[in-house]
N, C-alpha and C. Protein backbone atom coordinates (compact mmCIF):
# COMPACT_ATOMS: atom_id res chain seq x y z
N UNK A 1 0.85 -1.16 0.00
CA UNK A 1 0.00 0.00 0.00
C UNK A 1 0.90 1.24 0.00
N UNK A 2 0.34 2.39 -0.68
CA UNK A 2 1.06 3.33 -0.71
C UNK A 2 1.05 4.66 0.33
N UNK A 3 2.37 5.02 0.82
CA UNK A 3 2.37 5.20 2.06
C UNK A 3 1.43 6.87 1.89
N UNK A 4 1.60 7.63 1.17
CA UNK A 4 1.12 8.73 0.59
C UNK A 4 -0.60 8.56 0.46
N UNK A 5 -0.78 7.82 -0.03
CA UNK A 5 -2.15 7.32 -0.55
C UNK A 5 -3.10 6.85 1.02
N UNK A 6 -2.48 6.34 2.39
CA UNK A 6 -2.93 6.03 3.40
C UNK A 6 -2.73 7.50 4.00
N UNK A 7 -1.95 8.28 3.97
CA UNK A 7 -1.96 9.52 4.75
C UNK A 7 -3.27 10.59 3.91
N UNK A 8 -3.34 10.40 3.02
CA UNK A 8 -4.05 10.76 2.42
C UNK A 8 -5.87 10.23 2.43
N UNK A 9 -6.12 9.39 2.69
CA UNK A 9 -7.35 8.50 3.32
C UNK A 9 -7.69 8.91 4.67
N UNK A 10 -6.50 9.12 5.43
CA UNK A 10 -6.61 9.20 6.88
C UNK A 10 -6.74 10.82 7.64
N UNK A 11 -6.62 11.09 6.46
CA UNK A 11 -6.65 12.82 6.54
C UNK A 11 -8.27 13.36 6.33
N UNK A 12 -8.52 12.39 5.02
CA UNK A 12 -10.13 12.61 4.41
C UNK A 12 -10.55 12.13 5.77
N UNK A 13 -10.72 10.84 6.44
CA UNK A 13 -11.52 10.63 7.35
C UNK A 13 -11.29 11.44 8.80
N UNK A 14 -10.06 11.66 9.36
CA UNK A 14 -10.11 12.28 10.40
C UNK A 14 -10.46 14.08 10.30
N UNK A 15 -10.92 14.51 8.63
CA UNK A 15 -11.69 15.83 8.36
C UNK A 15 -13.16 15.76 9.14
N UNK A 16 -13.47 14.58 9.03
CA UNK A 16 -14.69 14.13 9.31
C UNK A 16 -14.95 14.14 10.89
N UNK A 17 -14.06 14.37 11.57
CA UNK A 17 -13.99 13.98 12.91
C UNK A 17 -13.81 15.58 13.49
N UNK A 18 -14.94 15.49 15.01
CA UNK A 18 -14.24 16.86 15.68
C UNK A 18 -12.74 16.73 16.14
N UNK A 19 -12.08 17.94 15.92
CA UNK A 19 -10.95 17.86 16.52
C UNK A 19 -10.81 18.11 17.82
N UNK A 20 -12.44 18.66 18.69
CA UNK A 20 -12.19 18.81 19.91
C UNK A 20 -12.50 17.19 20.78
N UNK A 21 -12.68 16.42 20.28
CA UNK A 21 -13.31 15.22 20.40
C UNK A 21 -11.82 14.68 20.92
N UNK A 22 -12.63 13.31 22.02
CA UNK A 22 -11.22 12.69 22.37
C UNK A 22 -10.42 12.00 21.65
N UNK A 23 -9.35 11.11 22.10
CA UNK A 23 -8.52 11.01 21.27
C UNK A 23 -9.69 9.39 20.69
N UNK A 24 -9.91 8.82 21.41
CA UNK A 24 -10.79 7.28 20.95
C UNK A 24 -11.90 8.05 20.18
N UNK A 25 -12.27 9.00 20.24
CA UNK A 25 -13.53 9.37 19.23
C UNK A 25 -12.93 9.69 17.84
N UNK A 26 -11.65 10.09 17.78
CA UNK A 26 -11.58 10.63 16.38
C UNK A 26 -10.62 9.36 15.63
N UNK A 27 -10.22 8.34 16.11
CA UNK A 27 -9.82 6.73 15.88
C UNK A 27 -11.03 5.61 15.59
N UNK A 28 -12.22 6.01 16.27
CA UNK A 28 -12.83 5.12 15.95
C UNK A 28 -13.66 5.51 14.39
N UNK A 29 -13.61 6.03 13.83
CA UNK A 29 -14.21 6.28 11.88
C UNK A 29 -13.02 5.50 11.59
N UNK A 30 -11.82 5.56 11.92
CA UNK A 30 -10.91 5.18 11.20
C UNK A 30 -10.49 3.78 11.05
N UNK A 31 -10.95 3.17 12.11
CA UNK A 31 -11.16 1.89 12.56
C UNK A 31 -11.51 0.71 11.25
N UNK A 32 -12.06 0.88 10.44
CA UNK A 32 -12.97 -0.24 9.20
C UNK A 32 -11.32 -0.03 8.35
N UNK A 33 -10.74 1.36 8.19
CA UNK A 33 -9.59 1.78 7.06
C UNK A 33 -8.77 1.14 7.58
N UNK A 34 -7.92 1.13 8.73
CA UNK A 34 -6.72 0.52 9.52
C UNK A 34 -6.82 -0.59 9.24
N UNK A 35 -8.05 -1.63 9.83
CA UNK A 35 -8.40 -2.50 9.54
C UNK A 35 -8.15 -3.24 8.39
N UNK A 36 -8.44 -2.85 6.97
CA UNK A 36 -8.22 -3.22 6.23
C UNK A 36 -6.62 -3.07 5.88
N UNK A 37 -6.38 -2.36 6.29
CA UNK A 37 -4.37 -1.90 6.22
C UNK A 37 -4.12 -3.21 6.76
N UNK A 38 -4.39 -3.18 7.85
CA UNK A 38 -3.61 -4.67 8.78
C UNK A 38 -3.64 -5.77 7.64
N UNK A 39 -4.96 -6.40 7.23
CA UNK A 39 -5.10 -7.07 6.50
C UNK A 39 -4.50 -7.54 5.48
N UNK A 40 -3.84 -5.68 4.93
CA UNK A 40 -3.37 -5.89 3.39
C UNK A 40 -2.10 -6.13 3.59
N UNK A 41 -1.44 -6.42 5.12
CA UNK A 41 -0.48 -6.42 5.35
C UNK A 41 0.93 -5.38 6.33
N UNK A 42 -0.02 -4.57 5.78
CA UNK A 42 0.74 -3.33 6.54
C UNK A 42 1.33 -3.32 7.76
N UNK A 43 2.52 -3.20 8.57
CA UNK A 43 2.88 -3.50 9.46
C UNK A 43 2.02 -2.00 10.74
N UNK A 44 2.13 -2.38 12.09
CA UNK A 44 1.69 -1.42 12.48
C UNK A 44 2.43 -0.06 12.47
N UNK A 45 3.55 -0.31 12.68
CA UNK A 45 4.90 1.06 12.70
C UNK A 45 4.14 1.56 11.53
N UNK A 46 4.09 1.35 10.52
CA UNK A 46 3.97 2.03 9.25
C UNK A 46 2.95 2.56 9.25
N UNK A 47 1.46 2.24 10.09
CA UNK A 47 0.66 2.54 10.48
C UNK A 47 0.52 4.21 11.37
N UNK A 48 1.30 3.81 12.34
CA UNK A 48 1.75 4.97 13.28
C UNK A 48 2.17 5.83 12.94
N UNK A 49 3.15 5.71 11.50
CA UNK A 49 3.93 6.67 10.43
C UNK A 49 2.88 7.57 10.16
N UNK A 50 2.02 6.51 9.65
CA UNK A 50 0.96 7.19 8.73
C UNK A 50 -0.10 8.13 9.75
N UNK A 51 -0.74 7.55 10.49
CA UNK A 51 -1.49 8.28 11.76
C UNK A 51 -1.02 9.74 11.96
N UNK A 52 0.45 9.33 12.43
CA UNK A 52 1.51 10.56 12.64
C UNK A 52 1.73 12.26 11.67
N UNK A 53 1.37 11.05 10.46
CA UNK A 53 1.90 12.30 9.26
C UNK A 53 0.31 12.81 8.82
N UNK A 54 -0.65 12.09 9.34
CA UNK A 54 -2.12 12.38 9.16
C UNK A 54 -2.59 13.54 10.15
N UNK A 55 -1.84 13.61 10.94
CA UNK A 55 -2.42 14.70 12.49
C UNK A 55 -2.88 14.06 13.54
N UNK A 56 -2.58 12.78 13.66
CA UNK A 56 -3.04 12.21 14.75
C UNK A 56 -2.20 10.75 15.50
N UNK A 57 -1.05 11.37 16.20
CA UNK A 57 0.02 10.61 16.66
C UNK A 57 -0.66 10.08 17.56
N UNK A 58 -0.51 8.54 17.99
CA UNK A 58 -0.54 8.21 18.60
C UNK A 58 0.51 7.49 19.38
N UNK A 59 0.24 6.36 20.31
CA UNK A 59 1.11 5.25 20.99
C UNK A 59 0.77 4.00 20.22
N UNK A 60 1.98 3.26 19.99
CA UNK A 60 1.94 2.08 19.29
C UNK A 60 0.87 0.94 19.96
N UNK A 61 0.53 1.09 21.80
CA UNK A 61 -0.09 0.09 22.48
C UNK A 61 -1.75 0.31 21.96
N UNK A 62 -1.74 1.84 21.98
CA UNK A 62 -2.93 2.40 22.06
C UNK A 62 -3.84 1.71 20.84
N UNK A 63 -2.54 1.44 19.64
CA UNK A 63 -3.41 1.54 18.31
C UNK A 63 -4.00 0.12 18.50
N UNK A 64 -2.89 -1.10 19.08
CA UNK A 64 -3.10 -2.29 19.10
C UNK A 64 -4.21 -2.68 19.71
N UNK A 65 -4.33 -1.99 21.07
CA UNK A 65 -5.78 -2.16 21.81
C UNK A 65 -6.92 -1.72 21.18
N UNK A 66 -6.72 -1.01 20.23
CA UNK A 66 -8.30 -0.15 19.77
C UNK A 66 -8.62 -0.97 18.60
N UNK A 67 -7.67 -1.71 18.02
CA UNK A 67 -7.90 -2.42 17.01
C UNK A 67 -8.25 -3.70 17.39
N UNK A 68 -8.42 -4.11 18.29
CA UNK A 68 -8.56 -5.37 19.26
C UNK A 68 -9.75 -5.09 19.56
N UNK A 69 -10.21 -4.12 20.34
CA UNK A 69 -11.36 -3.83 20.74
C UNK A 69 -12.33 -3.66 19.68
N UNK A 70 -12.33 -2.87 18.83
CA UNK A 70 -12.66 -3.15 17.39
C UNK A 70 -13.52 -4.39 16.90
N UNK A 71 -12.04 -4.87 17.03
CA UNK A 71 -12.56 -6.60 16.25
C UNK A 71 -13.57 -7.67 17.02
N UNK A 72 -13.29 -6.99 18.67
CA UNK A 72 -14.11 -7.49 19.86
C UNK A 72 -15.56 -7.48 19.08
N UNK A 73 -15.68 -5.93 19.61
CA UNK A 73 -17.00 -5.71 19.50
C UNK A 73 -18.04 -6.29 17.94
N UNK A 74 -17.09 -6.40 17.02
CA UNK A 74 -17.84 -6.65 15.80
C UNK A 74 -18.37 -8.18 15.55
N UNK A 75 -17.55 -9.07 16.81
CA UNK A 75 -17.77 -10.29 16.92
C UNK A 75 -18.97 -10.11 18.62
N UNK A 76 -20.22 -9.60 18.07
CA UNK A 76 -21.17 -10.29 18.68
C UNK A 76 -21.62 -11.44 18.91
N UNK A 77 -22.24 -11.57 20.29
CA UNK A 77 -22.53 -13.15 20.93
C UNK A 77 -23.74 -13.31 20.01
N UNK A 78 -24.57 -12.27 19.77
CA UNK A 78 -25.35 -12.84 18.36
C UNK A 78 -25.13 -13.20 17.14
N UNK A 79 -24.15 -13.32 16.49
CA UNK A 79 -23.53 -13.89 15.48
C UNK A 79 -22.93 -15.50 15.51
N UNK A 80 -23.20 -15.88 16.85
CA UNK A 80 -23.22 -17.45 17.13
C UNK A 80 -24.51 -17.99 16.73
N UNK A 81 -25.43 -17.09 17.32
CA UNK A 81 -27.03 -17.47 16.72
C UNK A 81 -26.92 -17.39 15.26
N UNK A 82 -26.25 -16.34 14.91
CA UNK A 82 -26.86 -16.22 13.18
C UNK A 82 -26.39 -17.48 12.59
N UNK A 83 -25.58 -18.00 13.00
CA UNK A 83 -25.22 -19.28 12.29
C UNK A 83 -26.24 -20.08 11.37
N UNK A 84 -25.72 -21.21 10.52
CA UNK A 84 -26.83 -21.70 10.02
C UNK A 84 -27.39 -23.05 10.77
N UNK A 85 -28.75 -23.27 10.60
CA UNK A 85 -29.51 -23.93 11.27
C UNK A 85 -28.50 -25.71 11.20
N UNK A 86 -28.43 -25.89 12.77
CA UNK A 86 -27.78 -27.16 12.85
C UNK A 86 -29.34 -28.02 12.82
N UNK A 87 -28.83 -29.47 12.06
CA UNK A 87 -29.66 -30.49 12.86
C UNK A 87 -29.50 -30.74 14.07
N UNK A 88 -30.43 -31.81 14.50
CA UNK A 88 -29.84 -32.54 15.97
C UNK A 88 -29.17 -33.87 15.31
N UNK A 89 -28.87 -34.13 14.66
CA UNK A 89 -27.34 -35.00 14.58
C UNK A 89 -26.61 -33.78 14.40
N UNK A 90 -26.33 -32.77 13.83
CA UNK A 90 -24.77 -31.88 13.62
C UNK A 90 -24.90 -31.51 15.85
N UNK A 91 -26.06 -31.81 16.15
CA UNK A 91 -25.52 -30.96 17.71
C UNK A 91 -25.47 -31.63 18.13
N UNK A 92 -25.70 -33.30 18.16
CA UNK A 92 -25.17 -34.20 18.87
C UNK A 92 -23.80 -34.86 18.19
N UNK A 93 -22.92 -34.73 18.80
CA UNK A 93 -21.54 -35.11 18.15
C UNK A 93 -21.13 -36.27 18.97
N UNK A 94 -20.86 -37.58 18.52
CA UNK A 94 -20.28 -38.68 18.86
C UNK A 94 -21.27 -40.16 18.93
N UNK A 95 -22.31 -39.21 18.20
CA UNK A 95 -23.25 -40.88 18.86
C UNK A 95 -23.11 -42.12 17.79
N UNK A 96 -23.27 -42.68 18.26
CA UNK A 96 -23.15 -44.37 17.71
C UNK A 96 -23.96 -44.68 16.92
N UNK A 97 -24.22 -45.43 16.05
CA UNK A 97 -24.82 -45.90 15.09
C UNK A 97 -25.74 -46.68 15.52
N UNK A 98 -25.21 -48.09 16.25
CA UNK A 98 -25.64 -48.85 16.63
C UNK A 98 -24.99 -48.90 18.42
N UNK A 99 -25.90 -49.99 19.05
CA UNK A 99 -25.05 -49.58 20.71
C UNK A 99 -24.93 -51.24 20.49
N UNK A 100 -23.27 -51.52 20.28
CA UNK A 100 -23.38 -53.44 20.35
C UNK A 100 -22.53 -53.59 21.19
N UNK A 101 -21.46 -52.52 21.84
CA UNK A 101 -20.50 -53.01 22.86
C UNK A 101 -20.39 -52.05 23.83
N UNK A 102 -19.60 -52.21 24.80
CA UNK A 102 -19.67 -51.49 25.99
C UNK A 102 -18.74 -50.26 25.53
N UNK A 103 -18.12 -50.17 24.46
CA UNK A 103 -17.45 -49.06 24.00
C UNK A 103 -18.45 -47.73 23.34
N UNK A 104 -19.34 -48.74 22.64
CA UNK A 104 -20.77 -47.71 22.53
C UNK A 104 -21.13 -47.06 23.43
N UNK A 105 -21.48 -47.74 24.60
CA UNK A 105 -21.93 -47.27 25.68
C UNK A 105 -21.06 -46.30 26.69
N UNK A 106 -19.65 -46.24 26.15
CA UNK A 106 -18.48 -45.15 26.76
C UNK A 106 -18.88 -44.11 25.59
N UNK A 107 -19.20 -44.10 24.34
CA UNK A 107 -19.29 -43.08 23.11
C UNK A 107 -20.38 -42.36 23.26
N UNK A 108 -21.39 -43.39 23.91
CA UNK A 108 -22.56 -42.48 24.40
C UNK A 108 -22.47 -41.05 25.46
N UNK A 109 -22.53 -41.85 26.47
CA UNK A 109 -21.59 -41.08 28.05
C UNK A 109 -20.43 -39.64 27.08
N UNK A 110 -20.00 -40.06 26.66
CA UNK A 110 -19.12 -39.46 26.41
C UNK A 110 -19.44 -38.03 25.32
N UNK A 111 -20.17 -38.31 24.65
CA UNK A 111 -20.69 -37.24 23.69
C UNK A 111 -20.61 -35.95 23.82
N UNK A 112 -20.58 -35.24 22.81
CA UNK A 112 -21.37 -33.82 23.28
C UNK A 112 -22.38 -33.58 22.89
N UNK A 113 -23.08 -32.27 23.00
CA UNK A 113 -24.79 -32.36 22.76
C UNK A 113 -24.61 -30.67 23.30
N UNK A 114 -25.24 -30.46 22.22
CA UNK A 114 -25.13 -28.77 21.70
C UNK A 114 -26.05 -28.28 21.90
N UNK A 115 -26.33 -28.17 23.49
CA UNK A 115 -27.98 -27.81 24.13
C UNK A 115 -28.42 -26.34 23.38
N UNK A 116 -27.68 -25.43 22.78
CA UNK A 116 -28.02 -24.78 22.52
C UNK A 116 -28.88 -24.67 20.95
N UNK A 117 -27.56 -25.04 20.30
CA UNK A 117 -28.09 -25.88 19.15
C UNK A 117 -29.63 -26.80 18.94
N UNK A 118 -29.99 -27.55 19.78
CA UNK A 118 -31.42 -28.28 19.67
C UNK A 118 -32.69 -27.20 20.26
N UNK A 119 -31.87 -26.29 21.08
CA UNK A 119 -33.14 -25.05 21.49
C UNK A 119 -33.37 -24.41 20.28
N UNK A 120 -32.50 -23.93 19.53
CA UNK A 120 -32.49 -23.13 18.39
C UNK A 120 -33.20 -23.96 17.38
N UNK A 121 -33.31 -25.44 17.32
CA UNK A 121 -33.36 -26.12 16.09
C UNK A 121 -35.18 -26.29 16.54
N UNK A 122 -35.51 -26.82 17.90
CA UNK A 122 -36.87 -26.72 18.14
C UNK A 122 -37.44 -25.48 18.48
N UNK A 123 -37.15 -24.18 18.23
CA UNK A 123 -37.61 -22.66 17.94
C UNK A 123 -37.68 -22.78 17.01
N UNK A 124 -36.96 -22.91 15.95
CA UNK A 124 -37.72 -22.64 14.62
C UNK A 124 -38.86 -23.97 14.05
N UNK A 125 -38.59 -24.70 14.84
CA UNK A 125 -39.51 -25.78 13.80
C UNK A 125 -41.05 -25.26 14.95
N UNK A 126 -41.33 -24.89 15.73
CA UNK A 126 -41.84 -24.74 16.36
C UNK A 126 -42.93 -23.30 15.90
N UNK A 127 -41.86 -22.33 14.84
CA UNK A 127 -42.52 -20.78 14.70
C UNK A 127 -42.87 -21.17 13.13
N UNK A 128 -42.32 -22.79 12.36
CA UNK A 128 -42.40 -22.91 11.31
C UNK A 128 -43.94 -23.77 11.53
N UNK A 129 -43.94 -24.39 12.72
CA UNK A 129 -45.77 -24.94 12.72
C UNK A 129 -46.77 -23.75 13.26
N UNK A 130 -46.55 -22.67 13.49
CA UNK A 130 -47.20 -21.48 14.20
C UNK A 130 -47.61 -21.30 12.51
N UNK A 131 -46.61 -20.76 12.16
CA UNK A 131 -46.81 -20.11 10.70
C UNK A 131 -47.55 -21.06 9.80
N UNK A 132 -47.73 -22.29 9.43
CA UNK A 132 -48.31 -23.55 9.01
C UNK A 132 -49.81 -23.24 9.37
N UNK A 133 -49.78 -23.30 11.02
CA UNK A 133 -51.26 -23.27 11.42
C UNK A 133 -52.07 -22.14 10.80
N UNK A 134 -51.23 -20.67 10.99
CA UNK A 134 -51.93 -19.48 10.85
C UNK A 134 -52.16 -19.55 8.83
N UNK A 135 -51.36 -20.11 8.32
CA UNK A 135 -51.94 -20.14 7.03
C UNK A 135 -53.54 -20.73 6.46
N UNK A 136 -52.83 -22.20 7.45
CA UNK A 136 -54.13 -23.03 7.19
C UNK A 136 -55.72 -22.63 7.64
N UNK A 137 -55.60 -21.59 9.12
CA UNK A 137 -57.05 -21.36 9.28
C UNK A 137 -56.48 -19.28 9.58
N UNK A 138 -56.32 -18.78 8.51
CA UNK A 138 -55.99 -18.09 8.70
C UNK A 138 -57.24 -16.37 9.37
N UNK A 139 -58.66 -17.10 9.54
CA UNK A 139 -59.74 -16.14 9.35
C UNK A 139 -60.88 -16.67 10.79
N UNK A 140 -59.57 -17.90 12.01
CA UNK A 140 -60.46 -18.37 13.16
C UNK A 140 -61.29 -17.24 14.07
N UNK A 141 -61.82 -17.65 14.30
CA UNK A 141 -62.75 -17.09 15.65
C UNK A 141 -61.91 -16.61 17.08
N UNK A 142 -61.22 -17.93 17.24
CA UNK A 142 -60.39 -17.64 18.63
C UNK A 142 -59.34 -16.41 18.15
N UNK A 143 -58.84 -16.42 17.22
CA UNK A 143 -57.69 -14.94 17.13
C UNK A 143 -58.28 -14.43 16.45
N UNK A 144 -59.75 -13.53 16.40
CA UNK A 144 -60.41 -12.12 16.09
C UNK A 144 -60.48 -11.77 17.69
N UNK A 145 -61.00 -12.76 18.20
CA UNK A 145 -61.25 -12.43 19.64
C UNK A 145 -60.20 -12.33 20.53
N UNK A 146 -59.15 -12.85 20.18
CA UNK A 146 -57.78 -12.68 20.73
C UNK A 146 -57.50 -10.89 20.65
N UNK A 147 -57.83 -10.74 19.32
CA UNK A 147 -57.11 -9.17 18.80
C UNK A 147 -57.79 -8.24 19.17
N UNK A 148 -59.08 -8.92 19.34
CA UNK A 148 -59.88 -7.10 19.58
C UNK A 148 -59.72 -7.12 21.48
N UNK A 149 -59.12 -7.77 21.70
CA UNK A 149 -59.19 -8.05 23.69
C UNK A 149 -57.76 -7.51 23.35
């Protein structure tokens, strides 16, 4: 990447930023750009160069933590949910085919079982028979009277 061409990016975005603003407020716009620097390779020094020659020196720890934190936050505990829908064989991992020896019966015991995974898997099959029902009698008696109460 060209070192001119990043001071130049980092200038456009920190225009964008108050300058009376703290120092983490006017780093975090910049945050998605760095980001992709790291990526493309860029070492951090060269980074700091660039920050530096942009108007906004920082500490080499500072940048590492904010870019950490960064990457924290963008990895939400809801993005485990977004996953795609497991069966209950992908959330039960280790079970046996058949149970013919007492080694089965250690493979059993032994398993894992992806309690979360089978909650998630019987929620949707569960909002997929809600939705089933409400098609099929979609004009009942009991939910007019549900809605107007």
């Amino acid at each position: 990447m060209n070192s001119a061409a990043n001071v130049a990016e980092l200038k456009r975005l920190l225009s964008q930023t108050d300058e009376r603003a703290s120092l983490a407020a006017r780093l975090r716009p910049l945050m998605p750009y760095l980001q992709t620097c790291v990526d493309a390779g860029l070492p951090y020094a060269a980074l700091l160069d660039d920050l530096a020659l942009a108007g906004l020196p920082i500490k080499p720890r500072l940048l590492e933590r904010s870019l950490y934190r960064w990457r924290k936050a963008r990895r939400l505990p809801g993005d485990a949910i977004a996953e795609t829908h497991t069966t209950a064989d992908q959330a039960i991992q280790g079970r046996p085919r058949r149970i013919e020896t007492p080694g089965d019966l250690r493979q059993i015991r032994d398993m894992h079982i992806d309690l979360e995974a089978l909650r998630r898997e019987g929620e949707a099959l569960r909002k997929a028979q809600q939705r089933k029902e409400r098609t099929r009698h979609p004009s009942s008696p009991s939910s007019s009277q549900e809605s107007s109460s």
